[in-house]
C-alpha atoms as a PDB file:
ATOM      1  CA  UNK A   1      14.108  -8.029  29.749  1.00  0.00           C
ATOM      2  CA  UNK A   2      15.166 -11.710  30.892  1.00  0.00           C
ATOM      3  CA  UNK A   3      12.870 -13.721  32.629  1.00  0.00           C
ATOM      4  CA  UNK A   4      15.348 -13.724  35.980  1.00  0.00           C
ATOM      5  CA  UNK A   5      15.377 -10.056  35.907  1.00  0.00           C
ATOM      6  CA  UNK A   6      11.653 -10.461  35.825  1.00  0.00           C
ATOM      7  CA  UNK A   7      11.714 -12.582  38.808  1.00  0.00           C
ATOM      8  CA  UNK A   8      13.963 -10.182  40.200  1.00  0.00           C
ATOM      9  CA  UNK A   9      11.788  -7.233  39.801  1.00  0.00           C
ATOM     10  CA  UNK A  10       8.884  -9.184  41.466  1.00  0.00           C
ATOM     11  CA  UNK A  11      10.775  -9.856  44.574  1.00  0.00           C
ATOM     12  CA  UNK A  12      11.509  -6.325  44.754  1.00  0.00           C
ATOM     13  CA  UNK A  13       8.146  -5.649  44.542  1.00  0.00           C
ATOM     14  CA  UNK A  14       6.813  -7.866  46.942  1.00  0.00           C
ATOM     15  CA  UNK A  15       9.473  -7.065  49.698  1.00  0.00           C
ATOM     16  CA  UNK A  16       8.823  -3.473  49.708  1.00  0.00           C
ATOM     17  CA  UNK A  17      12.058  -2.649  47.966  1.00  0.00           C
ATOM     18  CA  UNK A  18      10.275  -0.875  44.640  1.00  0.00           C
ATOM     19  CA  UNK A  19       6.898   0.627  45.258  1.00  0.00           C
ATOM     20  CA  UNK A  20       4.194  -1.059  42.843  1.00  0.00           C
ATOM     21  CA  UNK A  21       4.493   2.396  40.566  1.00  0.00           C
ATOM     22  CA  UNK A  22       8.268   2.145  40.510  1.00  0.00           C
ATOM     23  CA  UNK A  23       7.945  -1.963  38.964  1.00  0.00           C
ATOM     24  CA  UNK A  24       5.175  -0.967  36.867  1.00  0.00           C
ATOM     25  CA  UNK A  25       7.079   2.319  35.577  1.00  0.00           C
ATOM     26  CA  UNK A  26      10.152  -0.653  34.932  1.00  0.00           C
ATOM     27  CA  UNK A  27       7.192  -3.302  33.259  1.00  0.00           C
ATOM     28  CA  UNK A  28       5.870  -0.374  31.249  1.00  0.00           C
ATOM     29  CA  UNK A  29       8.253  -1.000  28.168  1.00  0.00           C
ATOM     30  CA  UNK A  30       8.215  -5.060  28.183  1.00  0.00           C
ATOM     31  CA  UNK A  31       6.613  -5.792  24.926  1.00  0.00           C
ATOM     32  CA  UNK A  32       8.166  -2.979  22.991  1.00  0.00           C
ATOM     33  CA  UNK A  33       8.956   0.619  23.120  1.00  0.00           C
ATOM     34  CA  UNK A  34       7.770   2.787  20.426  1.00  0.00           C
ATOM     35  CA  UNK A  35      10.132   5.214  18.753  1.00  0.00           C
ATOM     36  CA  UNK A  36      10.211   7.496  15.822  1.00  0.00           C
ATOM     37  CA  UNK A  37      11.334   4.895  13.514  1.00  0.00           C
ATOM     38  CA  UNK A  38      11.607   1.305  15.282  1.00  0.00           C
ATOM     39  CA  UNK A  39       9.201  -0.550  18.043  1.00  0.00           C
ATOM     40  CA  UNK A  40      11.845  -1.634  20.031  1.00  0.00           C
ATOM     41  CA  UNK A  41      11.190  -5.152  21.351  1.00  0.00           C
ATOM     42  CA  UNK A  42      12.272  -5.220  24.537  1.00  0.00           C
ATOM     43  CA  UNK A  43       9.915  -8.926  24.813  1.00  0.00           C
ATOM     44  CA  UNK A  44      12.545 -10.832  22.935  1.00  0.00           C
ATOM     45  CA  UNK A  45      14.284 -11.770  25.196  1.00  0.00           C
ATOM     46  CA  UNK A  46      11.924 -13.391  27.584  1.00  0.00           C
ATOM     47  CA  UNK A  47      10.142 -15.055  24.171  1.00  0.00           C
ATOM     48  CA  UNK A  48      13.144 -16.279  22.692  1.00  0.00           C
ATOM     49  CA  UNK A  49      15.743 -16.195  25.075  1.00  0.00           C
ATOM     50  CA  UNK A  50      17.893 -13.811  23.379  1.00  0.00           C
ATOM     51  CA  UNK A  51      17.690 -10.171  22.605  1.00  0.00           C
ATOM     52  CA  UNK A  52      16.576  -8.048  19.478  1.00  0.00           C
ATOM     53  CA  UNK A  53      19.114  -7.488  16.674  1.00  0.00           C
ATOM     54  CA  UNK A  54      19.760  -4.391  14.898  1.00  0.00           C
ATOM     55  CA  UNK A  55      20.598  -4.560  11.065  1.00  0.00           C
ATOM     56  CA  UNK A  56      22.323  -1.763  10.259  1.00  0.00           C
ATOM     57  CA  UNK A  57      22.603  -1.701   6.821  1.00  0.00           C
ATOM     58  CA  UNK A  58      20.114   0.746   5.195  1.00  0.00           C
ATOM     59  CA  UNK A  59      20.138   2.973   8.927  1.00  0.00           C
ATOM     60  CA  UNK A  60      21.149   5.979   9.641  1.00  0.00           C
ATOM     61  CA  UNK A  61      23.590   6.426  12.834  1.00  0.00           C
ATOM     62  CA  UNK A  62      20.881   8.864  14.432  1.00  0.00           C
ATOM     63  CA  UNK A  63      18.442   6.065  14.134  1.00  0.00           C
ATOM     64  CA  UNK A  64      21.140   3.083  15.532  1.00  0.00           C
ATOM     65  CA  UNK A  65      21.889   5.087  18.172  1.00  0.00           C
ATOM     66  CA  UNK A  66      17.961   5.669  19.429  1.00  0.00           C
ATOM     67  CA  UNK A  67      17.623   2.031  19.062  1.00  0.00           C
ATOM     68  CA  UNK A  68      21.127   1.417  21.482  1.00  0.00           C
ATOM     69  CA  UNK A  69      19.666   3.679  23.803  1.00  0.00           C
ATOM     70  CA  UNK A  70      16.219   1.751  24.369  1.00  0.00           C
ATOM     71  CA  UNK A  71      18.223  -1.354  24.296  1.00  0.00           C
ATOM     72  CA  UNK A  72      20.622  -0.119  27.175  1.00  0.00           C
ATOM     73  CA  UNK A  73      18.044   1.485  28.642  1.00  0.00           C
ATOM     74  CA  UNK A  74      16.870  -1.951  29.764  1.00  0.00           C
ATOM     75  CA  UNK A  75      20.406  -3.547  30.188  1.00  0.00           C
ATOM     76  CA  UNK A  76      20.437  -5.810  26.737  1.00  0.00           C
ATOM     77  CA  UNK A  77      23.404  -6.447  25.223  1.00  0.00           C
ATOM     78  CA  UNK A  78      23.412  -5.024  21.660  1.00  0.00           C
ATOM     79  CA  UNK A  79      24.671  -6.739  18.082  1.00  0.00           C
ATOM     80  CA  UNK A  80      24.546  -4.455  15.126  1.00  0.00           C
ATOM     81  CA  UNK A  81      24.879  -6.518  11.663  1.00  0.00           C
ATOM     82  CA  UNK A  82      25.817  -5.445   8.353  1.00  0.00           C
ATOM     83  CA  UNK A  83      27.561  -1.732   9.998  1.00  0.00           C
ATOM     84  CA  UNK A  84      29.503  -0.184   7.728  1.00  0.00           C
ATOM     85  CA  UNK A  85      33.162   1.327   8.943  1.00  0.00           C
ATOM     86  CA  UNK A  86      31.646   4.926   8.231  1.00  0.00           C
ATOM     87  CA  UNK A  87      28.583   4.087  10.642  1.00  0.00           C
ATOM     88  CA  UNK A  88      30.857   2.336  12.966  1.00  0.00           C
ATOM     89  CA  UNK A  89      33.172   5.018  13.754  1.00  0.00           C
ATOM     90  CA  UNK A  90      30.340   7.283  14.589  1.00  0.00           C
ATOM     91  CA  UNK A  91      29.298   4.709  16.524  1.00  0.00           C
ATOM     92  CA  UNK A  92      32.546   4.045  18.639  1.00  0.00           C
ATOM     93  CA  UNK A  93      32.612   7.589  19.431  1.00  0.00           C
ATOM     94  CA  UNK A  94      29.390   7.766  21.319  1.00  0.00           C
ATOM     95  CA  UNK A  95      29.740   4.633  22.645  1.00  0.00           C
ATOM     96  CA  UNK A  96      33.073   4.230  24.637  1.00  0.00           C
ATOM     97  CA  UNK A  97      32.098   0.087  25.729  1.00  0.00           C
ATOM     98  CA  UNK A  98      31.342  -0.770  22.054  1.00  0.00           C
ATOM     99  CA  UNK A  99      33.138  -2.707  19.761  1.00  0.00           C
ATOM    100  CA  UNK A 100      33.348  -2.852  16.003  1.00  0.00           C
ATOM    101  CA  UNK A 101      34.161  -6.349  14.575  1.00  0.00           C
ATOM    102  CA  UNK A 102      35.928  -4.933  10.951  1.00  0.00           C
ATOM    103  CA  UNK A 103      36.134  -8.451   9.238  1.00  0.00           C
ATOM    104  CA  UNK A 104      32.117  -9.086  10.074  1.00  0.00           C
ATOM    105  CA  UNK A 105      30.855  -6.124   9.692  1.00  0.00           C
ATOM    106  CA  UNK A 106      29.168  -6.288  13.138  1.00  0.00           C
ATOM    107  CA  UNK A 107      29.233  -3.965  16.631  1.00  0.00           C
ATOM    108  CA  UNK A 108      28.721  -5.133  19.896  1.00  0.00           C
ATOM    109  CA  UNK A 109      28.176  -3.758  23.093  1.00  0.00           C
ATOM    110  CA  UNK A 110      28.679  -6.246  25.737  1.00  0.00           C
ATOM    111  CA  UNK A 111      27.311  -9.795  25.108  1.00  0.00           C
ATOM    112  CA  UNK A 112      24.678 -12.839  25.992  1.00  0.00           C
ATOM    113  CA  UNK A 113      25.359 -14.227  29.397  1.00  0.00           C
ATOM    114  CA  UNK A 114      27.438 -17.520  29.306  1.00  0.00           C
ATOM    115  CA  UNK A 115      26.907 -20.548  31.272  1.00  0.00           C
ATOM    116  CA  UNK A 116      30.809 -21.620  31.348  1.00  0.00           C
ATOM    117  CA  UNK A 117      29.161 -25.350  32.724  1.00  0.00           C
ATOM    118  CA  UNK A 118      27.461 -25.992  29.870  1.00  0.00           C
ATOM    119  CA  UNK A 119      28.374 -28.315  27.238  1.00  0.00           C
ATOM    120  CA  UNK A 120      28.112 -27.289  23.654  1.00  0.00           C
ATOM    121  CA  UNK A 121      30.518 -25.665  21.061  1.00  0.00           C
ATOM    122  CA  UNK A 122      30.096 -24.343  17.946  1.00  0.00           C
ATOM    123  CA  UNK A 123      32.748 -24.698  14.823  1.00  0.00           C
ATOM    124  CA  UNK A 124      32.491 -22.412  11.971  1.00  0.00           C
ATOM    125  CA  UNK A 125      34.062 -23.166   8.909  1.00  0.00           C
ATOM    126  CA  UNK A 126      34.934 -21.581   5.351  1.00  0.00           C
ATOM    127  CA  UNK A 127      35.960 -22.664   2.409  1.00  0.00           C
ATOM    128  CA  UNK A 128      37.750 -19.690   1.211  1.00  0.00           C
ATOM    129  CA  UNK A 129      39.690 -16.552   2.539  1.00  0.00           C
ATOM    130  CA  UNK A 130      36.842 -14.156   0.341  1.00  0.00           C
ATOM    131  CA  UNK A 131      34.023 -16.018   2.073  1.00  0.00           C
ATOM    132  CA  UNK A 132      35.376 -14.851   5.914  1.00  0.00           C
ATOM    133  CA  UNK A 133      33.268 -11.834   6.331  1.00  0.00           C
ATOM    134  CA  UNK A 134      30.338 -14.072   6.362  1.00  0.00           C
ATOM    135  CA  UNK A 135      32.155 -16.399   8.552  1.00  0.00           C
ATOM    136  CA  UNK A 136      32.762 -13.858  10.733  1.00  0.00           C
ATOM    137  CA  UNK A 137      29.675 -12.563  11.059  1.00  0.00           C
ATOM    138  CA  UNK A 138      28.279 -16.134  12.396  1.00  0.00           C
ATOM    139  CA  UNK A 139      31.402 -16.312  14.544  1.00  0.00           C
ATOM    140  CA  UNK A 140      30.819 -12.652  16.160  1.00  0.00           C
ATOM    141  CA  UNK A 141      27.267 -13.671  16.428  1.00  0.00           C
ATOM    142  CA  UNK A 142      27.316 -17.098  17.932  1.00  0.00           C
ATOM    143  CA  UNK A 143      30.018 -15.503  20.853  1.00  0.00           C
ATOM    144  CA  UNK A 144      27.759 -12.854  21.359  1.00  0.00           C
ATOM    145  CA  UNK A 145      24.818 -15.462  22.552  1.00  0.00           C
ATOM    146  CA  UNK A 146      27.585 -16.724  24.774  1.00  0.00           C
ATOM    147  CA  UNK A 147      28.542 -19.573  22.892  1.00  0.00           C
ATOM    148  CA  UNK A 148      31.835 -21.227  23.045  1.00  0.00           C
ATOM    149  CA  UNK A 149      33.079 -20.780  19.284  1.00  0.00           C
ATOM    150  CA  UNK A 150      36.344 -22.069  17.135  1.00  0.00           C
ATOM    151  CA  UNK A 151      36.734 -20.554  13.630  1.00  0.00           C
ATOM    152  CA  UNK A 152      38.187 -22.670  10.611  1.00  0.00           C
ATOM    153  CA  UNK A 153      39.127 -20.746   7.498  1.00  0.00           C
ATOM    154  CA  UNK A 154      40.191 -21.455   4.235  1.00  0.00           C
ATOM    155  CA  UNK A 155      40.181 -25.126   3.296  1.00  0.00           C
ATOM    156  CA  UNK A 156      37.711 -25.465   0.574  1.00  0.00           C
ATOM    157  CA  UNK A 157      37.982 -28.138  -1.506  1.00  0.00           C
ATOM    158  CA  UNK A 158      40.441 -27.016  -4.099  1.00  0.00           C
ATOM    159  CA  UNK A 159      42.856 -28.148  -0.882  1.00  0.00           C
ATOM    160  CA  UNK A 160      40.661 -30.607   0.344  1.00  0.00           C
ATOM    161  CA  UNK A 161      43.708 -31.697   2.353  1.00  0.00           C
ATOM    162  CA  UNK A 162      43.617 -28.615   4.503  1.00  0.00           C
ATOM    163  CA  UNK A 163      40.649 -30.084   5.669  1.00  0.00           C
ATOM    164  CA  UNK A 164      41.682 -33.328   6.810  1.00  0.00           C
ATOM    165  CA  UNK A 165      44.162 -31.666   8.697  1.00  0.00           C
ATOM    166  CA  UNK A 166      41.648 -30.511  10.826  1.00  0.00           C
ATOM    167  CA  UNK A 167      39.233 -33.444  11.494  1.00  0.00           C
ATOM    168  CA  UNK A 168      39.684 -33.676  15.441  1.00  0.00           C
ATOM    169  CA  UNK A 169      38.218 -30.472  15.579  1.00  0.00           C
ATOM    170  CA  UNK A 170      35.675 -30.966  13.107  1.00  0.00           C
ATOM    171  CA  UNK A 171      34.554 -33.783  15.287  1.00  0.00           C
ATOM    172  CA  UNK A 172      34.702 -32.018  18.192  1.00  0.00           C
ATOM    173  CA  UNK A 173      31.837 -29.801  17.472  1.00  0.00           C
ATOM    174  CA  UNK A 174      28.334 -29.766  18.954  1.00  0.00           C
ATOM    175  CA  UNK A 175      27.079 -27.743  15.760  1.00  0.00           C
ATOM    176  CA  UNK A 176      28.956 -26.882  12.333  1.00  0.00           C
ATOM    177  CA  UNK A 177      28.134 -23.797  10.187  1.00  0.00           C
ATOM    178  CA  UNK A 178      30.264 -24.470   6.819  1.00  0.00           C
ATOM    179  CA  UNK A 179      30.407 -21.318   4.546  1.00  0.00           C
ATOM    180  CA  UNK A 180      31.122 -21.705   0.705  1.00  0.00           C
ATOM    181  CA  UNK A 181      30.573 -19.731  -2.160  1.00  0.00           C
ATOM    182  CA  UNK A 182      31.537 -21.000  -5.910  1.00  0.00           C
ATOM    183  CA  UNK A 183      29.829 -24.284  -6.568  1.00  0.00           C
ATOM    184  CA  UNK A 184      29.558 -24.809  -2.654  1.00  0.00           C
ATOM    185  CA  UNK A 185      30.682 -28.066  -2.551  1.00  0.00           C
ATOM    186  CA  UNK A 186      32.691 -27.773   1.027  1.00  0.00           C
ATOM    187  CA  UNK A 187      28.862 -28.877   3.269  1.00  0.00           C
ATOM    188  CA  UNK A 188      28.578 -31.814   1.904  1.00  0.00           C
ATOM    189  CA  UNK A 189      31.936 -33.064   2.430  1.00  0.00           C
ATOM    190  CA  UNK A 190      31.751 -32.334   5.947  1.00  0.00           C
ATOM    191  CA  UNK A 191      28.704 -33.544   6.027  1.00  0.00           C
ATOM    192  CA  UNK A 192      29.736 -36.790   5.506  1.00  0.00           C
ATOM    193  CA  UNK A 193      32.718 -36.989   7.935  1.00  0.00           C
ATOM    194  CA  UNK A 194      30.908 -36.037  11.267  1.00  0.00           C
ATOM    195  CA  UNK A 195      28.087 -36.766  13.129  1.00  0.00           C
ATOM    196  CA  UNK A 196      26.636 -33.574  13.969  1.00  0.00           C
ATOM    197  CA  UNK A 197      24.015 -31.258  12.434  1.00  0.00           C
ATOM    198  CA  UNK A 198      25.682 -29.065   9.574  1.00  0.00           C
ATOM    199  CA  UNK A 199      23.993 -25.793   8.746  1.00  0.00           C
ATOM    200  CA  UNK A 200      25.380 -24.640   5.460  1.00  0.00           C
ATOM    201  CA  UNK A 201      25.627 -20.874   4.161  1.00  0.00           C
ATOM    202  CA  UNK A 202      26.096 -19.991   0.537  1.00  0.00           C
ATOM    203  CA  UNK A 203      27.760 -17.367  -0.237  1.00  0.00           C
ATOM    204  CA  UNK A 204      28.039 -14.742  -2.998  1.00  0.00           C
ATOM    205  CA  UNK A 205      31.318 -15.148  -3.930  1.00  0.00           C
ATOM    206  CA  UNK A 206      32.304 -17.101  -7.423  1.00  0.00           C
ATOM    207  CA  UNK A 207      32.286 -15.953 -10.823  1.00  0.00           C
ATOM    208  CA  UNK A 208      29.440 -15.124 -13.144  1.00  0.00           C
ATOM    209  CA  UNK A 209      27.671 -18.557 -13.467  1.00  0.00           C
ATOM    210  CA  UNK A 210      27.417 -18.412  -9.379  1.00  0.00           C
ATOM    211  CA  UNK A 211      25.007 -16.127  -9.802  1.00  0.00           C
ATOM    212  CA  UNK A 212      25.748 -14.117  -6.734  1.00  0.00           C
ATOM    213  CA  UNK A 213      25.516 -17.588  -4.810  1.00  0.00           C
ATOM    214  CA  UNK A 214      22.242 -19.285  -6.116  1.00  0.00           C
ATOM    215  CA  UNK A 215      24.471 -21.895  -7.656  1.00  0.00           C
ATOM    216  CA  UNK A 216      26.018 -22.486  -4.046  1.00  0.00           C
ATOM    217  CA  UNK A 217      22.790 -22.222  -2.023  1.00  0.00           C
ATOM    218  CA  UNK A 218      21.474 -25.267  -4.881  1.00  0.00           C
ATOM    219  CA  UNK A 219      24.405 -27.157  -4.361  1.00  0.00           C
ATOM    220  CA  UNK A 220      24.015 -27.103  -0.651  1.00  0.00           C
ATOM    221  CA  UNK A 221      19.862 -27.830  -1.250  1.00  0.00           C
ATOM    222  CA  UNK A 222      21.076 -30.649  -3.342  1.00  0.00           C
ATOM    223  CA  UNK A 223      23.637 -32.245  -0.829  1.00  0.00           C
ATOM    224  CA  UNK A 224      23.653 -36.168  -0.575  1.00  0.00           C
ATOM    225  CA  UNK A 225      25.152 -35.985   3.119  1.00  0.00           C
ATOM    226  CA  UNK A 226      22.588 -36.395   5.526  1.00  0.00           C
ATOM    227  CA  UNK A 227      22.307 -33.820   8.217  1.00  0.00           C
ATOM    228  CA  UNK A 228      22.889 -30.659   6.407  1.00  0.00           C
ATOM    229  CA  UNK A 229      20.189 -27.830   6.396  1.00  0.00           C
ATOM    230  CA  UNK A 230      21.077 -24.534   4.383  1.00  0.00           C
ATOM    231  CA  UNK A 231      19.996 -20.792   5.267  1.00  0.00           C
ATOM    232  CA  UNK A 232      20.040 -17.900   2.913  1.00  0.00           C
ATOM    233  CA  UNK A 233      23.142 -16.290   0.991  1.00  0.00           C
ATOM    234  CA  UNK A 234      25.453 -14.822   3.078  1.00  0.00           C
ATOM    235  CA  UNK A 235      23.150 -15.589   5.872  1.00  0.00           C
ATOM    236  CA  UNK A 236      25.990 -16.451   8.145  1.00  0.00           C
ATOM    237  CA  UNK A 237      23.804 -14.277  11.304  1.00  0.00           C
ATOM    238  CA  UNK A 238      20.817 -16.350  10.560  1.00  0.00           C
ATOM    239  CA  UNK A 239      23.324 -19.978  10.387  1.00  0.00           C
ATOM    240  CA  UNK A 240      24.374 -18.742  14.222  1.00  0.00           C
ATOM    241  CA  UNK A 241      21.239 -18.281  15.277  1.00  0.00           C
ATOM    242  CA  UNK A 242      19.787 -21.588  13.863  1.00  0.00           C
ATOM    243  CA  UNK A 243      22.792 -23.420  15.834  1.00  0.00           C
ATOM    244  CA  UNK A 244      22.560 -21.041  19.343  1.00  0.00           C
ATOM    245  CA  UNK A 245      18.582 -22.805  19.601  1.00  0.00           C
ATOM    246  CA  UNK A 246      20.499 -26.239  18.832  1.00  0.00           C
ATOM    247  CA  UNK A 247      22.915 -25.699  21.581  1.00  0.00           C
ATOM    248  CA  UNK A 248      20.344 -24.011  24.001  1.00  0.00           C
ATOM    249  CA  UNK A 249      17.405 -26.434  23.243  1.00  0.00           C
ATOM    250  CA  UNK A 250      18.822 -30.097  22.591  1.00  0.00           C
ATOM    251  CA  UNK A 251      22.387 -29.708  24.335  1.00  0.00           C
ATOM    252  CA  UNK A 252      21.061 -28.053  27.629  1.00  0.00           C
ATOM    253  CA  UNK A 253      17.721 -28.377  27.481  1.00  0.00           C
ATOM    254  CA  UNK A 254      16.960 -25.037  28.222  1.00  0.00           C
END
């Protein structure tokens, strides 16, 4: 529950349009809702300013759905992360508004409102082709907050001319989230071409000595471009979240 619909429910209240039993029967949920499996947190919202996340990797369907159902229960949009196309079917069936994002492994029912006035937009970028599921995934994730997002694929720096290609648009971004696997090189060479904060994602693509994307998560650590932070491997939910609070707190000072 938003703090507006908060506000809302008070007004109801107070002009005799809910009875105090009906707004406290709505309140009686707010921090979380306790299920079989999952305390809902229907507070995150009003705490953070967006809503709870299910990760759906490791959950059954029976146990996504209860979670949906709490969620929409209270109106929130839902994101389901790392959702398998087994679970996902399943999932479209019961849920005629949902949508299943195949390249990002993600499911969404409806979305983060989006205030079209404000300024802000978020670029993501990968180096390769095989690192675009986690590209996607902060590109499904950063629209879902109701962010206006551009995606940039494949132009690593085996082509680093690919890149220059695309400079204006590099340049025109409020936030960057570069995702690289191998030796992860593709941050830092951004980094140093634009002016805005860079969060970097490893990923777990490259051959044996990338050790499933360590090497790339200390290449990014190690970067000699100023301005680029790193988040975990594959972690491209977590980059999207990191650059929705950029947008939300510095550009528009929510």
């Amino acid at each position: 529950m938003s703090e507006e619909k908060i506000k809302i429910l008070l007004e109801q209240v107070k002009n005799g349009q809910l009875t105090i039993t009906e707004g406290l029967e709505k309140l009686r949920y707010l921090p979380f809702e306790e299920l079989d499996m999952a305390k809902v947190d229907h507070h995150r919202t009003l705490r953070q300013g967006r809503p709870e996340v299910i990760f759906g990797q490791g959950k059954t369907v029976e146990q996504i759905s209860g979670i949906i159902d709490a969620m929409r229960k209270n109106q929130s949009p839902v994101l389901i992360t790392r959702l398998a196309a087994p679970q996902a079917e399943a999932l479209l069936a019961a849920y005629s508004d949902a949508s299943y994002h195949k390249n990002a492994s993600c499911l969404t029912i409806g979305s983060c409102p989006q205030d079209k006035s404000a300024a802000g937009k978020i670029v993501v970028v990968s180096a390769g082709t095989s690192d675009m599921q986690v590209a996607t995934e902060a590109a499904v994730t950063a629209r879902f907050f109701g962010n206006q997002t551009e995606e940039l694929f494949d132009v690593g720096v085996a082509g680093i001319h690919r890149l220059f290609a695309s400079l204006q648009l590099l340049r025109s971004a409020t936030v960057l989230i570069v995702v690289a696997g191998m030796e992860g090189a593709l941050p830092s060479v951004i980094g140093g071409l634009v002016d805005c904060p860079v969060i970097a994602v490893p990923t777990s693509v490259g051959y044996g000595a990338s050790f499933g994307g360590i090497a790339a998560l200390l290449g990014m650590l190690n970067s000699c471009a100023s301005g680029v932070s790193v988040v975990n491997i594959d972690n491209g939910f977590g980059a999207a979240c990191a650059a929705d609070r950029i947008i939300r707190k510095v550009v528009q000072g929510d």
